[in-house]
Each structure stands twice: as C-alpha cells, then as structure tokens.
N, C-alpha and C. Protein backbone atom coordinates (compact mmCIF):
# COMPACT_ATOMS: atom_id res chain seq x y z
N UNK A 1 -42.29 -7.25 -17.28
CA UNK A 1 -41.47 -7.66 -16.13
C UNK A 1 -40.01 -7.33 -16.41
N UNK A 2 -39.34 -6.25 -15.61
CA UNK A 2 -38.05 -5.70 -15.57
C UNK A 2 -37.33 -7.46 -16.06
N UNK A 3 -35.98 -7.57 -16.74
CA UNK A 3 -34.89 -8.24 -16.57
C UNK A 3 -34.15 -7.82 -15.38
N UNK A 4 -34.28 -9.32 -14.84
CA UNK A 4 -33.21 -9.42 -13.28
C UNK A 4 -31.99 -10.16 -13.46
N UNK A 5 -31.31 -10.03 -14.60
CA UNK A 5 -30.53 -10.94 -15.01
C UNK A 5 -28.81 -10.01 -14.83
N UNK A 6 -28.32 -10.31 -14.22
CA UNK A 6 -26.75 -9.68 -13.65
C UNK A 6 -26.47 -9.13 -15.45
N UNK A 7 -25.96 -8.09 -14.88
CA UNK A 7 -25.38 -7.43 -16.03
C UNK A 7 -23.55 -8.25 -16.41
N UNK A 8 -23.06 -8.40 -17.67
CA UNK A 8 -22.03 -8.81 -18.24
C UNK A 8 -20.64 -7.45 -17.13
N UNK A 9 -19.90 -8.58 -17.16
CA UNK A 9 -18.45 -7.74 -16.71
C UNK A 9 -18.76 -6.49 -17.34
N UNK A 10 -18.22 -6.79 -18.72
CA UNK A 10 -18.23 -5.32 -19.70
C UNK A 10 -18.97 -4.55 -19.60
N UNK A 11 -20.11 -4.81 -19.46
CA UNK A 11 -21.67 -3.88 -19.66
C UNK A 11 -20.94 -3.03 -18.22
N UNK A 12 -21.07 -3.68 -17.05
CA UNK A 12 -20.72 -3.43 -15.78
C UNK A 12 -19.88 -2.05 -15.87
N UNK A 13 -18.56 -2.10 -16.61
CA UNK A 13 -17.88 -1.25 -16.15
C UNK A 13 -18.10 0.05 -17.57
N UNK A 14 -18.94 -0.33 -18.63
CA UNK A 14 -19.41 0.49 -19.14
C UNK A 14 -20.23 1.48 -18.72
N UNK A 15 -21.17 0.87 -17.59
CA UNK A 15 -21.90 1.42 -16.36
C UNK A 15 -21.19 2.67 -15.62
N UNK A 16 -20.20 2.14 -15.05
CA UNK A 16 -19.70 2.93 -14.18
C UNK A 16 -18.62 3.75 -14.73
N UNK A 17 -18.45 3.98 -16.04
CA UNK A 17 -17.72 4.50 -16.72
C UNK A 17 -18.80 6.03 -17.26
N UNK A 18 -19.72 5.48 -17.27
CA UNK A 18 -20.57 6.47 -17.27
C UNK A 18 -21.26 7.61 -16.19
N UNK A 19 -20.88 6.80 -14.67
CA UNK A 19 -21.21 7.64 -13.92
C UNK A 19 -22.43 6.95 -13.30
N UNK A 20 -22.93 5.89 -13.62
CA UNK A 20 -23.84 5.62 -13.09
C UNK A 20 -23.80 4.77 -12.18
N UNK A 21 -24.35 5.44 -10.58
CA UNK A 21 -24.16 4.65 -9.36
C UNK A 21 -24.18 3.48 -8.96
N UNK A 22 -25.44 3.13 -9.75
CA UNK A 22 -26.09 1.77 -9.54
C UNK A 22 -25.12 0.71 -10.05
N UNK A 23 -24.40 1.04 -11.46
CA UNK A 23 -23.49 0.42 -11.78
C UNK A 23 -22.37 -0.09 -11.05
N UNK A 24 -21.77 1.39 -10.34
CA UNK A 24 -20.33 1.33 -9.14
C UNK A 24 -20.98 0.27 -7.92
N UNK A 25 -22.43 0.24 -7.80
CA UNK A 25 -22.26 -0.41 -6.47
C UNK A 25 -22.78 -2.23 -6.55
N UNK A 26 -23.07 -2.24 -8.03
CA UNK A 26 -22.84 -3.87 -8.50
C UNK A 26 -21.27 -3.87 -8.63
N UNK A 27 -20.62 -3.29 -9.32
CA UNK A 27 -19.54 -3.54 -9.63
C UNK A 27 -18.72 -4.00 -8.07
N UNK A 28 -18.60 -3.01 -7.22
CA UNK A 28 -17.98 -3.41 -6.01
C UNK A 28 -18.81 -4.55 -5.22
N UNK A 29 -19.69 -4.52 -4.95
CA UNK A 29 -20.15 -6.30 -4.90
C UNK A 29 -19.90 -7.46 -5.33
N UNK A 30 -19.40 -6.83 -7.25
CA UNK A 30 -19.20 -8.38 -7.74
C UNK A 30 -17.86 -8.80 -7.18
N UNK A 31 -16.52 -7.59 -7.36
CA UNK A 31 -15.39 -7.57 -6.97
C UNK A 31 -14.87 -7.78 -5.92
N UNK A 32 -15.64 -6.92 -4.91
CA UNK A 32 -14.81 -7.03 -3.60
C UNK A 32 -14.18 -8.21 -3.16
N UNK A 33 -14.92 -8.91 -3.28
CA UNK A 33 -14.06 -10.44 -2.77
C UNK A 33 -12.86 -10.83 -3.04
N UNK A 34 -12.86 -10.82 -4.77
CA UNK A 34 -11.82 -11.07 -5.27
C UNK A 34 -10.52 -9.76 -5.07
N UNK A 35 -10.70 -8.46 -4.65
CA UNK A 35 -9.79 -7.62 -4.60
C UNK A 35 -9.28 -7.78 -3.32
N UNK A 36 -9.93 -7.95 -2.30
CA UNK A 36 -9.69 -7.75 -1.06
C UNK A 36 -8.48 -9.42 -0.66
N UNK A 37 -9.18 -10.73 -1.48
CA UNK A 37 -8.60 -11.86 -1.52
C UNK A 37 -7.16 -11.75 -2.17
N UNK A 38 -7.19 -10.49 -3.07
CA UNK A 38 -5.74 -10.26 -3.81
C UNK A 38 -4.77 -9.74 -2.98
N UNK A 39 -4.98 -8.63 -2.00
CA UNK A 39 -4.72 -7.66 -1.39
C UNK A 39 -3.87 -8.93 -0.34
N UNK A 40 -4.56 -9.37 0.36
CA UNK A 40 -4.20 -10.19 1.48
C UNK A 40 -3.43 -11.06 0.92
N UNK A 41 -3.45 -11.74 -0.31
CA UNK A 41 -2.57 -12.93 -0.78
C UNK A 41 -1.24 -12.36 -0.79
N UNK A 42 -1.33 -11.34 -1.57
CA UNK A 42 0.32 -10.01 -1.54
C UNK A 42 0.93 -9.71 -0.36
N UNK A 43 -0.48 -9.34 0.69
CA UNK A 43 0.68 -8.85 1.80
C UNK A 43 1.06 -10.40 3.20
N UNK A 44 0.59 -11.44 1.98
CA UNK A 44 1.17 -12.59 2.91
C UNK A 44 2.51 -13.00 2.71
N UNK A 45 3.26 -12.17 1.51
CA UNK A 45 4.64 -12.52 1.11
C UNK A 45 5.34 -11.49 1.61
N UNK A 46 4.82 -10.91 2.34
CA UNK A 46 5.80 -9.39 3.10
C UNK A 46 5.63 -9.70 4.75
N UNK A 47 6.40 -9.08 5.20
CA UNK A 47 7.00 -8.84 6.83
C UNK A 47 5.32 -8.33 7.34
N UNK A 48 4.40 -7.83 6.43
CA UNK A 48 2.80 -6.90 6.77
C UNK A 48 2.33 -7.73 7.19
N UNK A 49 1.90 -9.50 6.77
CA UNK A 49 1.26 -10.40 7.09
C UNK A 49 0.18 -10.36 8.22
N UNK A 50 -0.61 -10.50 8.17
CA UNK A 50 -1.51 -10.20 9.21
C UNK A 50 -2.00 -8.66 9.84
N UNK A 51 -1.32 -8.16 9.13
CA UNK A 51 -2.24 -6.39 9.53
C UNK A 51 -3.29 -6.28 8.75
N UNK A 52 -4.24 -6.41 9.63
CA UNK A 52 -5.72 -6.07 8.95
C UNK A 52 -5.90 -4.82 8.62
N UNK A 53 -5.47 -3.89 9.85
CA UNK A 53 -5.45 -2.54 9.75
C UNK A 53 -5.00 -2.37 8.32
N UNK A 54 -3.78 -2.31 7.86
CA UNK A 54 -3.31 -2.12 6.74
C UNK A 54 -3.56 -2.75 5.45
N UNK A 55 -4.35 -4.00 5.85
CA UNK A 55 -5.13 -4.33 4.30
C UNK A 55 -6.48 -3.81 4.53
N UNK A 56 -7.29 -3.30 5.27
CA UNK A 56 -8.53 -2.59 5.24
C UNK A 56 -8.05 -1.68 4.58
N UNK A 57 -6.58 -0.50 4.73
CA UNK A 57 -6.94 0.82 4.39
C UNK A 57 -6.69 0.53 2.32
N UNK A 58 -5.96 -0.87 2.27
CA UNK A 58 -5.66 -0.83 0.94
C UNK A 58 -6.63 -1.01 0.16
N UNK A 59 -7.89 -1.86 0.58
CA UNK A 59 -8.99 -2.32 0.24
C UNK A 59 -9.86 -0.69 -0.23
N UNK A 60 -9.84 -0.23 0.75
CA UNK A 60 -10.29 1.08 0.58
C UNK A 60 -9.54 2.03 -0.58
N UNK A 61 -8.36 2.17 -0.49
CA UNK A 61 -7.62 2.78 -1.31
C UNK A 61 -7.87 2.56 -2.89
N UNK A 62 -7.80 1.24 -3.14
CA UNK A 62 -7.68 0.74 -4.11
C UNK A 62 -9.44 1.02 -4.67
N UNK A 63 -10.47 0.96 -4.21
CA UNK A 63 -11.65 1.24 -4.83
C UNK A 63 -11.88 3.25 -5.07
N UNK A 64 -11.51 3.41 -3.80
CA UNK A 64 -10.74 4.67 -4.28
C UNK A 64 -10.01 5.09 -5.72
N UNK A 65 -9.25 4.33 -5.81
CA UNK A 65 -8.31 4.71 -6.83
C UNK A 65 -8.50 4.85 -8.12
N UNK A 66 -9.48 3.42 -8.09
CA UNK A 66 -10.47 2.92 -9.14
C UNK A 66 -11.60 3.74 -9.49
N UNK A 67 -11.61 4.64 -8.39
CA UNK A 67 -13.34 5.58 -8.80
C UNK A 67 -12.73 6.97 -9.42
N UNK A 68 -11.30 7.15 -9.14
CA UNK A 68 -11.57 8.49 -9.13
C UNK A 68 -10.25 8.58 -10.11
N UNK A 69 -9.35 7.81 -10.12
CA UNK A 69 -8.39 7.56 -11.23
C UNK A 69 -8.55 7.25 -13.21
N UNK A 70 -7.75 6.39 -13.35
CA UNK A 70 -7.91 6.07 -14.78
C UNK A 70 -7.57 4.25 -14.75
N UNK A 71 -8.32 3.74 -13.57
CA UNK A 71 -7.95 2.77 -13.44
C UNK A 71 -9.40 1.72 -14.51
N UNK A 72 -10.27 2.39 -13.97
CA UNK A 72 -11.52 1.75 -14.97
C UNK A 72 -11.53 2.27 -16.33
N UNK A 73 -11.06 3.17 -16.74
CA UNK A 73 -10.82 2.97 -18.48
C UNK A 73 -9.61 2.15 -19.21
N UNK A 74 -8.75 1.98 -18.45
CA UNK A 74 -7.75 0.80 -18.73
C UNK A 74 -8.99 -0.51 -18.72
N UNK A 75 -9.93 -0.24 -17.99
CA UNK A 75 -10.86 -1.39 -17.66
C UNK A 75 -11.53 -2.25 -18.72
N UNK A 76 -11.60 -1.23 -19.75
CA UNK A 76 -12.57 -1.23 -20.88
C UNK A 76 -11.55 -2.10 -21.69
N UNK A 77 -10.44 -1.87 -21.92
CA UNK A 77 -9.13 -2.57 -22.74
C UNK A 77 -9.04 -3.62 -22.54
N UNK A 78 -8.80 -3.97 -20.94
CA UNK A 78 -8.51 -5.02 -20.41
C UNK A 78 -9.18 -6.70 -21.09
N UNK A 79 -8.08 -7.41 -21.56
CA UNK A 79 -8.59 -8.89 -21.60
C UNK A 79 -9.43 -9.96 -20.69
N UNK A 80 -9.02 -9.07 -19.69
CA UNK A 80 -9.72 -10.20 -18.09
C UNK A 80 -9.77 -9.21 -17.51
N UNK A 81 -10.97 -8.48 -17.02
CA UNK A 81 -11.38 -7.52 -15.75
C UNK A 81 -10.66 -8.68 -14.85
N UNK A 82 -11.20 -9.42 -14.43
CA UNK A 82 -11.32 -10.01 -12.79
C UNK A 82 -9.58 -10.51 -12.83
N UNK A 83 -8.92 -10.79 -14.15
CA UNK A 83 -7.62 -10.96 -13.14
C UNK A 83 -6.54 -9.36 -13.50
N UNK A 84 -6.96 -8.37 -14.74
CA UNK A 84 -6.69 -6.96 -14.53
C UNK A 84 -6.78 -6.73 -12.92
N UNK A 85 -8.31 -6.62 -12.12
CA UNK A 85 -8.58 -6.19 -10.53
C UNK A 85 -7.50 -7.19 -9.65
N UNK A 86 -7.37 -8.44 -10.10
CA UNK A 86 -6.54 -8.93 -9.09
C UNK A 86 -4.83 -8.67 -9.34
N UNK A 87 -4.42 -8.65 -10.61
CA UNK A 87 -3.02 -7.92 -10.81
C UNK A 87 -3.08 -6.61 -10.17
N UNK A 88 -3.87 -6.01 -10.55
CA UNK A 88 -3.67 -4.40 -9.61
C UNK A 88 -3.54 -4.24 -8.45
N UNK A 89 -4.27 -5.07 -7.65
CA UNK A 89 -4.42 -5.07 -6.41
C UNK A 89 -3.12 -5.16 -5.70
N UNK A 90 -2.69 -6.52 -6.25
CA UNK A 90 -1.29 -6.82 -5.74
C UNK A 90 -0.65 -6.46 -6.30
N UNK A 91 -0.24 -5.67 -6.81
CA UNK A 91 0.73 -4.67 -7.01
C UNK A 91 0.68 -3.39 -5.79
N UNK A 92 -0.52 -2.96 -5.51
CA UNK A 92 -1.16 -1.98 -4.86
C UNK A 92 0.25 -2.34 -3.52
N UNK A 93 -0.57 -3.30 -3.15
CA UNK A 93 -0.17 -3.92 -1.76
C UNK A 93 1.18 -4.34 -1.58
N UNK A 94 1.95 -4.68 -3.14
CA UNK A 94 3.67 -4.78 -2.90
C UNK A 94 4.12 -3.55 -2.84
N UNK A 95 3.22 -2.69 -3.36
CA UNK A 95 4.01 -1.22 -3.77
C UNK A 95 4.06 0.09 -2.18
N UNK A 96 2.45 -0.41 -1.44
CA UNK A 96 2.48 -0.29 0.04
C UNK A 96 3.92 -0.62 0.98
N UNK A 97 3.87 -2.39 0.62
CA UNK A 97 4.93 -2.65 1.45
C UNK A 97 6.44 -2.58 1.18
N UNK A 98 6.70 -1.80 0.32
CA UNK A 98 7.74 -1.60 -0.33
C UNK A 98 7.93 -0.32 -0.08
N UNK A 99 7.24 0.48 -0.04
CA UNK A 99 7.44 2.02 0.17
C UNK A 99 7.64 2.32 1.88
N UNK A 100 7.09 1.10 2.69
CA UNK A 100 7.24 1.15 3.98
C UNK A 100 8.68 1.11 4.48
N UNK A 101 9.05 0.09 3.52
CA UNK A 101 10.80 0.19 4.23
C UNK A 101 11.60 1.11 3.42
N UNK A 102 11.51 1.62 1.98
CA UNK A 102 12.35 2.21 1.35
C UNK A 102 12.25 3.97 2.13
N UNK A 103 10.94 4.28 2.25
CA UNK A 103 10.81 5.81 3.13
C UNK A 103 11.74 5.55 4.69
N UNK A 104 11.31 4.62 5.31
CA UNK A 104 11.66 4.65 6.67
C UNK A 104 13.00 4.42 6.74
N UNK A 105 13.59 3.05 5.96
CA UNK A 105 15.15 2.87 5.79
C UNK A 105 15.85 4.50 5.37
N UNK A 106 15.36 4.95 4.34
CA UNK A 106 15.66 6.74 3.99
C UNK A 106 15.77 8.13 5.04
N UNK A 107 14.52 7.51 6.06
CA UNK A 107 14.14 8.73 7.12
C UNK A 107 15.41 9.06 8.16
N UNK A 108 15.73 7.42 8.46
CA UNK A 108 16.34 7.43 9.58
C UNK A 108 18.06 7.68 9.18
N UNK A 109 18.47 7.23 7.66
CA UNK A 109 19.37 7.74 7.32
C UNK A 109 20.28 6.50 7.18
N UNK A 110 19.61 5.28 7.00
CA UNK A 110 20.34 4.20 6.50
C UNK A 110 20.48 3.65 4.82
N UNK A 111 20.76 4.57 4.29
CA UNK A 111 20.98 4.53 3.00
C UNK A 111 19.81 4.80 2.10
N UNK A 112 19.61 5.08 0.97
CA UNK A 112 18.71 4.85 -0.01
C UNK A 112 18.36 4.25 -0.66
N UNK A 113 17.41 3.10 -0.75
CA UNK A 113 16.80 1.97 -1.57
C UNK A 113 16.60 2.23 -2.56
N UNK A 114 16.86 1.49 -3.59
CA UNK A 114 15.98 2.10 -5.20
C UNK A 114 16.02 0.72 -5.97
N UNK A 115 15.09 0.78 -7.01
CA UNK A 115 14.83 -0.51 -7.59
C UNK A 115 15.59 0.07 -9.26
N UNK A 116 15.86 1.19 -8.85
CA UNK A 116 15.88 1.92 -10.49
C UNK A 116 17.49 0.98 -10.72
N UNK A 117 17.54 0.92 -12.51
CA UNK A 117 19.04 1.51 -13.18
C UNK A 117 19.40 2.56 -12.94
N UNK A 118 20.90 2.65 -14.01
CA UNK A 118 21.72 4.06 -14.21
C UNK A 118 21.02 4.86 -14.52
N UNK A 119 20.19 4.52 -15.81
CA UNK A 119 19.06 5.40 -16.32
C UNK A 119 17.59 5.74 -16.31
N UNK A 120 17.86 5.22 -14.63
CA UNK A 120 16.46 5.61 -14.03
C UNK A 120 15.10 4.67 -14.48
N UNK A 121 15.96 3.39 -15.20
CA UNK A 121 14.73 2.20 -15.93
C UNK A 121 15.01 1.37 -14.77
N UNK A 122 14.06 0.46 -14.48
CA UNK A 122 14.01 -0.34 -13.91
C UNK A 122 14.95 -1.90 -13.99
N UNK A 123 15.53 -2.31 -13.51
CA UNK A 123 16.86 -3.30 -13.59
C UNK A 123 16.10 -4.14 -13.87
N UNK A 124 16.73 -4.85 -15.03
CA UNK A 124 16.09 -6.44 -15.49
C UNK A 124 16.80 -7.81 -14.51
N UNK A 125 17.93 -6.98 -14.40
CA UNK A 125 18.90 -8.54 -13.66
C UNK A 125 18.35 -8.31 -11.88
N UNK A 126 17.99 -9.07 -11.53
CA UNK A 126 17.13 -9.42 -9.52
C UNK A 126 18.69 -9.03 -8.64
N UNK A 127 18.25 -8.66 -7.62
CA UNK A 127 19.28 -8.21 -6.34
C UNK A 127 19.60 -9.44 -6.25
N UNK A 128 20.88 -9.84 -5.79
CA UNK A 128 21.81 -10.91 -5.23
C UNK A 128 21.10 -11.64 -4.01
N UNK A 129 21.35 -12.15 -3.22
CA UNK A 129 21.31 -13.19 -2.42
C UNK A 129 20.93 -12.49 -1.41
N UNK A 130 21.80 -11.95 -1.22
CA UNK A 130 22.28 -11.25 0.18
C UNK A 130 21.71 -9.57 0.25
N UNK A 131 21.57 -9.09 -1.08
CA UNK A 131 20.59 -8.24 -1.18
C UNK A 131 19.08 -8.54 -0.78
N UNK A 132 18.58 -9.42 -1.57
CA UNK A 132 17.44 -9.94 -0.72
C UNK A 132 17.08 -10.01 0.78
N UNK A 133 17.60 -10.97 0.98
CA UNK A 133 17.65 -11.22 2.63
C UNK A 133 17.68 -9.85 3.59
N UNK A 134 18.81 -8.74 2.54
CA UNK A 134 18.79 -7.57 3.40
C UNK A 134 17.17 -6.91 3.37
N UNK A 135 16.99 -6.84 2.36
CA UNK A 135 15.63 -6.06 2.28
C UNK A 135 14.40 -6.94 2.99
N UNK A 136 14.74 -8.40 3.00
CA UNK A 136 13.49 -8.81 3.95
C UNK A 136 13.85 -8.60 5.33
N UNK A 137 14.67 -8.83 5.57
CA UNK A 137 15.46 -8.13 7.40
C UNK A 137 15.10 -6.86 7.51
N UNK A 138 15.22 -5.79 6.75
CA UNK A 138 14.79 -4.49 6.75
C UNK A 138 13.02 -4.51 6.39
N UNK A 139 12.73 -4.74 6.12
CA UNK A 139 11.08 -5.10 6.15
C UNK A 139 10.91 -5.38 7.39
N UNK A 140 10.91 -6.30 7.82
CA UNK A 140 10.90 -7.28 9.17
C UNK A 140 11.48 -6.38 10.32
N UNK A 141 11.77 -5.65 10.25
CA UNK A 141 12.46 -4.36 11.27
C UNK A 141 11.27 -3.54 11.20
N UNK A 142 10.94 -3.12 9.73
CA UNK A 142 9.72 -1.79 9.78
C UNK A 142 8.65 -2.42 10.17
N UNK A 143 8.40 -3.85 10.23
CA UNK A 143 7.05 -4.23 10.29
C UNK A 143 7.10 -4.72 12.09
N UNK A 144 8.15 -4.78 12.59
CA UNK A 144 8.20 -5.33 13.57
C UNK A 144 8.09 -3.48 15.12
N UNK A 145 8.80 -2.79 14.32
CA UNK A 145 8.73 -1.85 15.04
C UNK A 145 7.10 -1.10 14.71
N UNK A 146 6.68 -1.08 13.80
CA UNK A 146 5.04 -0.14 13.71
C UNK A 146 4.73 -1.18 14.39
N UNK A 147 4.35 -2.71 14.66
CA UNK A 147 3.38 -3.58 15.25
C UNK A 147 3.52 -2.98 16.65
N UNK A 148 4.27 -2.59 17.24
CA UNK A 148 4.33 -1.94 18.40
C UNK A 148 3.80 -0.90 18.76
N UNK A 149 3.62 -0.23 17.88
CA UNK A 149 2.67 1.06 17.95
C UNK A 149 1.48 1.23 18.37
N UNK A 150 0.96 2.47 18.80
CA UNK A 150 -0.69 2.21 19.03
C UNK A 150 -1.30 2.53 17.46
N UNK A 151 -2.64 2.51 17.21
CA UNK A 151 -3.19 2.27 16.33
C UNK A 151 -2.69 3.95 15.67
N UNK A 152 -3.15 5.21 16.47
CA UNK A 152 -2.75 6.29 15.95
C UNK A 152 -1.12 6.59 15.74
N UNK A 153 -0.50 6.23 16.94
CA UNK A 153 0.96 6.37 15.98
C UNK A 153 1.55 5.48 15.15
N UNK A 154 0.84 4.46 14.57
CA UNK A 154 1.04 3.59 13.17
C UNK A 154 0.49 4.53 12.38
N UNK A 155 -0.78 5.03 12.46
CA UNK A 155 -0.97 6.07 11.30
C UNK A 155 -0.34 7.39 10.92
N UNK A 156 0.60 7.55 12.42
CA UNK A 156 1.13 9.24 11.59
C UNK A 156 2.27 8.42 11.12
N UNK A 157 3.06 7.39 11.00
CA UNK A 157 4.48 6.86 10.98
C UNK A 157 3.85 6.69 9.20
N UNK A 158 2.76 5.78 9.25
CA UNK A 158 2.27 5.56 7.67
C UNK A 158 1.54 6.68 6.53
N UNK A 159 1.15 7.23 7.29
CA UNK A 159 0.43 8.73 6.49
C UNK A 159 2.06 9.53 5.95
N UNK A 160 3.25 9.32 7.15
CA UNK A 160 4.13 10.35 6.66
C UNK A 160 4.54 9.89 5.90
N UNK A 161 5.02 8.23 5.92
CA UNK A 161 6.23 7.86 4.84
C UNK A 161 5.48 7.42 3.79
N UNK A 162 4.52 6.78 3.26
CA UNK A 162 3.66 6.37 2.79
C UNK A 162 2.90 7.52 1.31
N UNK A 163 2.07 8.33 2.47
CA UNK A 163 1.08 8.73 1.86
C UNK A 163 2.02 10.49 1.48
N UNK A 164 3.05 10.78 2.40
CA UNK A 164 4.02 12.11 2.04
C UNK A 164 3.32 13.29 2.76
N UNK A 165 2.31 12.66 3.88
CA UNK A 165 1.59 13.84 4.89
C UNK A 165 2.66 14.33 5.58
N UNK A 166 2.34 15.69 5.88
CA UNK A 166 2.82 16.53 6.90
C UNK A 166 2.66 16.50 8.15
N UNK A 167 3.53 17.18 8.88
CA UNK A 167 2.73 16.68 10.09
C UNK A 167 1.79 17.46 10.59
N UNK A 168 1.62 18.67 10.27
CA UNK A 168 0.44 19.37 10.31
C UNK A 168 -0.93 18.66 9.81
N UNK A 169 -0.98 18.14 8.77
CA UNK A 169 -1.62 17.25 8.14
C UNK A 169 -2.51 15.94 8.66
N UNK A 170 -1.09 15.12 9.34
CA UNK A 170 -1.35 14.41 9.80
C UNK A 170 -2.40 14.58 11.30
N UNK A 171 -1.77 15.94 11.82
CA UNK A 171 -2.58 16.08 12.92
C UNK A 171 -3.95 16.46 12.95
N UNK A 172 -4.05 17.07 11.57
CA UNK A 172 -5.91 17.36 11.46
C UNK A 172 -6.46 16.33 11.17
N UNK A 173 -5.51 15.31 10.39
CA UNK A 173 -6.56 13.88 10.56
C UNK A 173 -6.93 13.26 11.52
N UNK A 174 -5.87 13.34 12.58
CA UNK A 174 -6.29 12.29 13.42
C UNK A 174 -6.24 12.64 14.84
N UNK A 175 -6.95 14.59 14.88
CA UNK A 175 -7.14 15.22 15.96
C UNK A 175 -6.38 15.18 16.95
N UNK A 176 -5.08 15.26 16.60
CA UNK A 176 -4.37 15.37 17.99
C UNK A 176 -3.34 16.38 17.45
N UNK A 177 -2.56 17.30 18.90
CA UNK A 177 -1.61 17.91 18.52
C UNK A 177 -0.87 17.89 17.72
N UNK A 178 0.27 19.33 16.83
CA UNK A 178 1.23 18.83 15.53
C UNK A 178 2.43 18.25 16.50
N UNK A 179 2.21 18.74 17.51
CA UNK A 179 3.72 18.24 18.64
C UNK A 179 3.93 16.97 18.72
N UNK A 180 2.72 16.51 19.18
CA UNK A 180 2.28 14.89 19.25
C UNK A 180 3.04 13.99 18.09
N UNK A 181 2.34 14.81 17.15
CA UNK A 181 2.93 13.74 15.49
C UNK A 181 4.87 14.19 16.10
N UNK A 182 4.84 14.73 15.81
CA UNK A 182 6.54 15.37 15.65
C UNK A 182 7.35 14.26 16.82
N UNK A 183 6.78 14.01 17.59
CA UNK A 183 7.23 13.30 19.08
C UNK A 183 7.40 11.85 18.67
N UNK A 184 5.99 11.72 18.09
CA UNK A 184 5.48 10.00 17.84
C UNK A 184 6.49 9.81 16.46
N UNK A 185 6.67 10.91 15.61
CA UNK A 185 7.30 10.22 14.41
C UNK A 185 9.60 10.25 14.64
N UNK A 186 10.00 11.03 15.60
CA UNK A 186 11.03 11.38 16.28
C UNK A 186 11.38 10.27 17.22
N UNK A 187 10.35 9.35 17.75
CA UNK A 187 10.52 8.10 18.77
C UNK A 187 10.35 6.81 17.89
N UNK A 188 10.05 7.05 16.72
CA UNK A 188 9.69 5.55 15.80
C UNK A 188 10.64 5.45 15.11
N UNK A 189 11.16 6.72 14.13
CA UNK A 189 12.81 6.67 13.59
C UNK A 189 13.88 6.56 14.89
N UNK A 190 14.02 6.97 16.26
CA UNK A 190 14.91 6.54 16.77
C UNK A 190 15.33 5.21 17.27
N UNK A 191 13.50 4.36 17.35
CA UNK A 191 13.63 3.09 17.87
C UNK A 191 14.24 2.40 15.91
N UNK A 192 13.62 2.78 15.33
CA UNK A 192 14.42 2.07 13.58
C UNK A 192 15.54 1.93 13.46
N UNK A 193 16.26 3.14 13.79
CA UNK A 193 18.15 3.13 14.08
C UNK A 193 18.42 2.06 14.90
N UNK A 194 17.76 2.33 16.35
CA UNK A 194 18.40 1.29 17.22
C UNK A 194 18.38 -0.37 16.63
N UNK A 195 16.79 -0.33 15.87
CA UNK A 195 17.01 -1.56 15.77
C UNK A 195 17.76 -2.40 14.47
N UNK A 196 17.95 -1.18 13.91
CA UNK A 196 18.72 -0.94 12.44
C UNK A 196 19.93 -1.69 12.61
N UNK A 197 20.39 -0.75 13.47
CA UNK A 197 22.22 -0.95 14.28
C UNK A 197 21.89 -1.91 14.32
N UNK A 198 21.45 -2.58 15.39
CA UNK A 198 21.51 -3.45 16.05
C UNK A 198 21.35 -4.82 15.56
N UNK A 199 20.40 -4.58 14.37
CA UNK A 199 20.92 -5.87 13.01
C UNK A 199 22.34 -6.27 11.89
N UNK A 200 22.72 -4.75 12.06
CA UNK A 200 23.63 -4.87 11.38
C UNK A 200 23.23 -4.01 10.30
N UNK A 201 22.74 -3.58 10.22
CA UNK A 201 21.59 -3.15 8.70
C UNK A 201 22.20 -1.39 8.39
N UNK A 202 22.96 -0.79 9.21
CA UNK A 202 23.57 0.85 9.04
C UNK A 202 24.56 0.98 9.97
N UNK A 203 25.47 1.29 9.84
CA UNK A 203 26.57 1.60 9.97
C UNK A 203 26.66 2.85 10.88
C-alpha cells in the first residue's frame, strides 16, 4: 500500500527542484494560501488596496517567478520556507507598488524618485515627514487615476511602466491597435500632470 502521507516542506521543494511536476503542483497547493494572504496583506498598506486585478496578476507573477527564476534554490537554504514565501511575496507587492508611482511620477516629468544614496547603496536614514506623506499623496494620485481606467487601459498604463513593454508590445497582448496604446498611455500621463499640479506635487 503506496504511503499517502504529505511529503516534508524540504522533501517538497527538493521535488520541484528537480523538475518534477507532481512536486510543483503539491507545492502550490500547500502555498498558495499563504502567498496570495501575503500579497494582499502588502498591498493593504499602499494607495493599491483593494485591486484584485492587481493582486491576481502578482499572485501569478510571483509563482511564475518562483518556477522559472532562482527563487526555489534560495529555497533549499532557507530557515523557514513558509515565512522565506511570505517575505518574498511582500516584497513582490511593495516593489509593484512602488514602481507604480516612481515610473509614472518619472513619465509625466515630475521629478525622479529614488530610494538610492550618493553611491547608489540604499539609504539607511528613512525620508522625513513630509517626504513620506509626499510619496503616499503621489501613490494615491497613481492609484486613484488607473482606478478610473477600463480594465485594458490599466493594463497598457501597467505593462508600460511596470513591466518596461512597448507599445507595440503592449498591443499584441492585448489585441488592439499600437495607436490605441499610444492614445490610452498620452491621456493617463496627461490626466497625472493635471492631477499632479493640482496637488501641489510638480511644479
């Protein structure tokens, strides 16, 4: 009589480290919950809050990333798979909503965001007060202007700044003219300015 007994974390991703299917598709069963529960906890501290749309595609991304990256041999190292998958995740999902306002704040030509030092390391000392607040106001602008969108021109606005698609690109994904994208992404940076200005947020 076969053993029906769940395979160990470790064994698990020894599994799928090997290539073996059966392994990848316990593994995302055991996980999903907990990744997808990470994903959403992260983008409840951002202006994203409630876009399903955009935590489905991270959910996706992120097992993605995991299959085809070097995210499961870090796996093998790892002290805690299950809170390794949930640190990653949310990171995934700050690093999403972070790239949403730093591209778009960039596109439209209201300065350049950066988290870097002089020397291109990452700053130990936190933005000021008022730095903060700016960057959640500027969040809250990008998240407030895509919610307006239809479902396809949220995706060419996010494929461009996001993912670094073209708009050629963008248009074979999502079958519509390159004019279309060029129009839809030309009317989303002009409504960003307006509403940019209009916070105070560019000059």
């Amino acid at each position: 009589m076969p053993n029906s007994c769940p395979l160990a974390d470790e064994a698990l991703v020894a599994g799928c480290l090997k290539g073996q299917k059966e392994s990848w598709s316990a593994f995302v069963d055991r996980f999903s919950r907990l990744v997808y529960w990470s994903l959403r906890k992260a983008l409840e501290s951002t202006a994203y809050r409630g876009r399903q749309d955009l935590l489905d595609d991270l959910f996706q991304e992120f097992f993605r990333r995991l299959l085809e990256g070097d995210y499961l041999a870090r796996l093998r190292n790892a002290e805690s798979i299950r809170k390794y998958l949930s640190v990653t995740a949310c990171h995934l999902a700050m690093d999403k909503a972070k790239s949403l306002r730093r591209w778009a704040v960039k596109d439209i030509g209201a300065g350049e965001e950066t988290d870097e030092g002089p020397e291109g390391e990452l700053a130990f000392f936190g933005p000021s007060a008022s730095e903060t607040a700016a960057k959640r106001e500027s969040d809250a602008v990008v998240a407030e202007v895509l919610g307006e969108l239809s479902s396809k021109e949220r995706l060419c606005a996010e494929w461009h700044w996001l993912d670094g698609k073209s708009h050629r690109e963008i248009a074979q994904g999502l079958g519509i003219p390159q004019d279309t994208v060029s129009t839809v992404l030309r009317r989303t940076k002009e409504k960003l300015r307006k509403r940019f200005l209009e916070k105070g947020l560019m000059e």
